[in-house]
Protein backbone atom coordinates (compact mmCIF):
# COMPACT_ATOMS: atom_id res chain seq x y z
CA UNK A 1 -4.76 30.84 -14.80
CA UNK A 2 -5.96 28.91 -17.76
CA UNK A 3 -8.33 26.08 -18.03
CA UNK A 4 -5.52 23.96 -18.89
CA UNK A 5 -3.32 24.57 -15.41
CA UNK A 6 -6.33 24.49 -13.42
CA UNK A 7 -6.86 20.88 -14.34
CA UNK A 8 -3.37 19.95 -14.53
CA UNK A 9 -2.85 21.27 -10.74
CA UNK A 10 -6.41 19.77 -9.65
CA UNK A 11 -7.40 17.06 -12.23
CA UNK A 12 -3.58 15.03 -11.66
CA UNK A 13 -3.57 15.33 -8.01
CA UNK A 14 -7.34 14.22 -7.57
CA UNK A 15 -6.99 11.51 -10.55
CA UNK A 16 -3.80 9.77 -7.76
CA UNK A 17 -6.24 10.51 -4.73
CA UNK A 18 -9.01 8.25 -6.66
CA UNK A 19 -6.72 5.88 -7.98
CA UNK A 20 -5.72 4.96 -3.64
CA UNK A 21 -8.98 4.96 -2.80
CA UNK A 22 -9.74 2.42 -5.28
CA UNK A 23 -6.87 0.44 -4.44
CA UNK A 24 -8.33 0.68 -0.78
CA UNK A 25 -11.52 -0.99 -2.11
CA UNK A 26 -9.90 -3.45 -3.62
CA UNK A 27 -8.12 -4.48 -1.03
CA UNK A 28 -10.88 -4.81 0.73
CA UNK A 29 -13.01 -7.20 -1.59
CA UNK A 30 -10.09 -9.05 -2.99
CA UNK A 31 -9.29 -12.32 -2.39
CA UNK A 32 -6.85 -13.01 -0.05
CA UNK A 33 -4.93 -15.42 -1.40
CA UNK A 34 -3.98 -13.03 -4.43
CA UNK A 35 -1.77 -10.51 -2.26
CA UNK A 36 2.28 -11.08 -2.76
CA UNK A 37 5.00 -9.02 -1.65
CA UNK A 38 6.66 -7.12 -3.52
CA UNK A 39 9.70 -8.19 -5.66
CA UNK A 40 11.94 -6.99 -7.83
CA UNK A 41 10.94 -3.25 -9.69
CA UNK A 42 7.85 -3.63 -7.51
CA UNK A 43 9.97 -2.34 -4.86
CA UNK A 44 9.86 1.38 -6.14
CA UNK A 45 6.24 1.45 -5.17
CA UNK A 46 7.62 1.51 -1.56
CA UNK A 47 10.07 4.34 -2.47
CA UNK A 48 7.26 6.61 -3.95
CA UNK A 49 4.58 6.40 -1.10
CA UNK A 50 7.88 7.43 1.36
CA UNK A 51 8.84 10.24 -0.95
CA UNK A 52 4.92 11.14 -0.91
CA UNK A 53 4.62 10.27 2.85
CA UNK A 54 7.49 12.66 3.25
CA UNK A 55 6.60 15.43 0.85
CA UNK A 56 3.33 15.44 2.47
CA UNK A 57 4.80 15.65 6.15
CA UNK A 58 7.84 17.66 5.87
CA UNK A 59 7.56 19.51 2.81
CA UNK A 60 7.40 23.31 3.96
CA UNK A 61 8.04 24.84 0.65
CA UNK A 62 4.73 22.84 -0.82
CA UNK A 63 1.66 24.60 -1.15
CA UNK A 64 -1.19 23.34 1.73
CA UNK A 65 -3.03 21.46 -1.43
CA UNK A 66 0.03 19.58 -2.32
CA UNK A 67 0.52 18.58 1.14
CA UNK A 68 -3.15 17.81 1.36
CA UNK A 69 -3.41 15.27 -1.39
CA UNK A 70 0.06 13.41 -1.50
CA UNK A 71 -1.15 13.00 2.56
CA UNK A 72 -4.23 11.78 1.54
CA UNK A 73 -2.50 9.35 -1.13
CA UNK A 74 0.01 7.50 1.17
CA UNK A 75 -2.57 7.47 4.22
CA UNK A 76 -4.61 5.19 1.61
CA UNK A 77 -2.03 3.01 0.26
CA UNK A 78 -0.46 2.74 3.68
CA UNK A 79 -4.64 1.47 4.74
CA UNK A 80 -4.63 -0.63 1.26
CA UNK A 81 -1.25 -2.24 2.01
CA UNK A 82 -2.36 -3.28 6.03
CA UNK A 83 -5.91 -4.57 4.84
CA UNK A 84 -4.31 -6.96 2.66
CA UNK A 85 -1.51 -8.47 4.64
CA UNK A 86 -4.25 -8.93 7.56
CA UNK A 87 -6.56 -10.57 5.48
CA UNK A 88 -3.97 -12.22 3.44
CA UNK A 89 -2.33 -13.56 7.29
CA UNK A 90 -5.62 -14.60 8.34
CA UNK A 91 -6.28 -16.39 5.36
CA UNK A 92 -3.22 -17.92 5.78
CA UNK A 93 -3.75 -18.95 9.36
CA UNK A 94 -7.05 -20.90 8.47
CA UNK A 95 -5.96 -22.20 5.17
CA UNK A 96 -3.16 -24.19 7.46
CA UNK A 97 -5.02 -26.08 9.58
CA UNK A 98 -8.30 -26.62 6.80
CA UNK A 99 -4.94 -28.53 4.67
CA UNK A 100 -3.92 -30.80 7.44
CA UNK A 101 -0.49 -29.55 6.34
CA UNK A 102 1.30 -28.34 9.57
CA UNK A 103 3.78 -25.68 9.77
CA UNK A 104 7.42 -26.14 9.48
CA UNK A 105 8.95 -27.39 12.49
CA UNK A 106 11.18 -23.93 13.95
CA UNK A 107 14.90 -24.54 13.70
CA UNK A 108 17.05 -24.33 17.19
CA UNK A 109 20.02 -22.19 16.67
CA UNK A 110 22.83 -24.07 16.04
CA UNK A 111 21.00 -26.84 14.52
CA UNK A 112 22.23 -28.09 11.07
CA UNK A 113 19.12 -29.87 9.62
């Protein structure tokens, strides 16, 4: 194996692995208020950490280190993506009340206004 494959097949991989635990971090000391859901093209973020979720969990034919880091990737951004929406809900929740804004009154069903 040359120097060239062994970082492709080790430098790529650990480069991702890296680049979710930074995203971890960051969701961590981020504000809350910056999170948003996703819209639009942002939506294929969501198909790539199933299709590495999946690889990681169901694909036989992958080598053990294959399995190893796209598991390690999606287990992050799945940790990333729940730190922010709690923080961003519990922002939320005291940012409410602090406006004296109260929340929408809930609709019956069947109700037309």
């Amino acid at each position: 194996m040359s120097l060239w494959e062994a970082t492709s097949r080790v430098g790529g991989p650990l480069i991702v692995v890296v680049g979710a635990a930074v995203t971890v971090s960051v969701a961590f000391s981020a504000p809350p208020g910056t999170f948003s859901r996703p819209r639009g093209w942002q939506w294929a973020w969501v198909g790539l950490w199933l299709m590495a979720a999946g690889d990681a969990a169901f694909g036989n034919d992958r080598s053990w280190f294959e399995r190893a880091w796209k598991g390690a990737t999606a287990l992050l951004v799945a940790v990333a993506v729940t730190v922010a929406v709690w923080r961003h809900h519990r922002w939320r929740k005291r940012v409410r009340p602090a406006d004296g804004v109260s929340a929408p009154a809930e609709r019956t069903p069947g109700s037309t206004s």
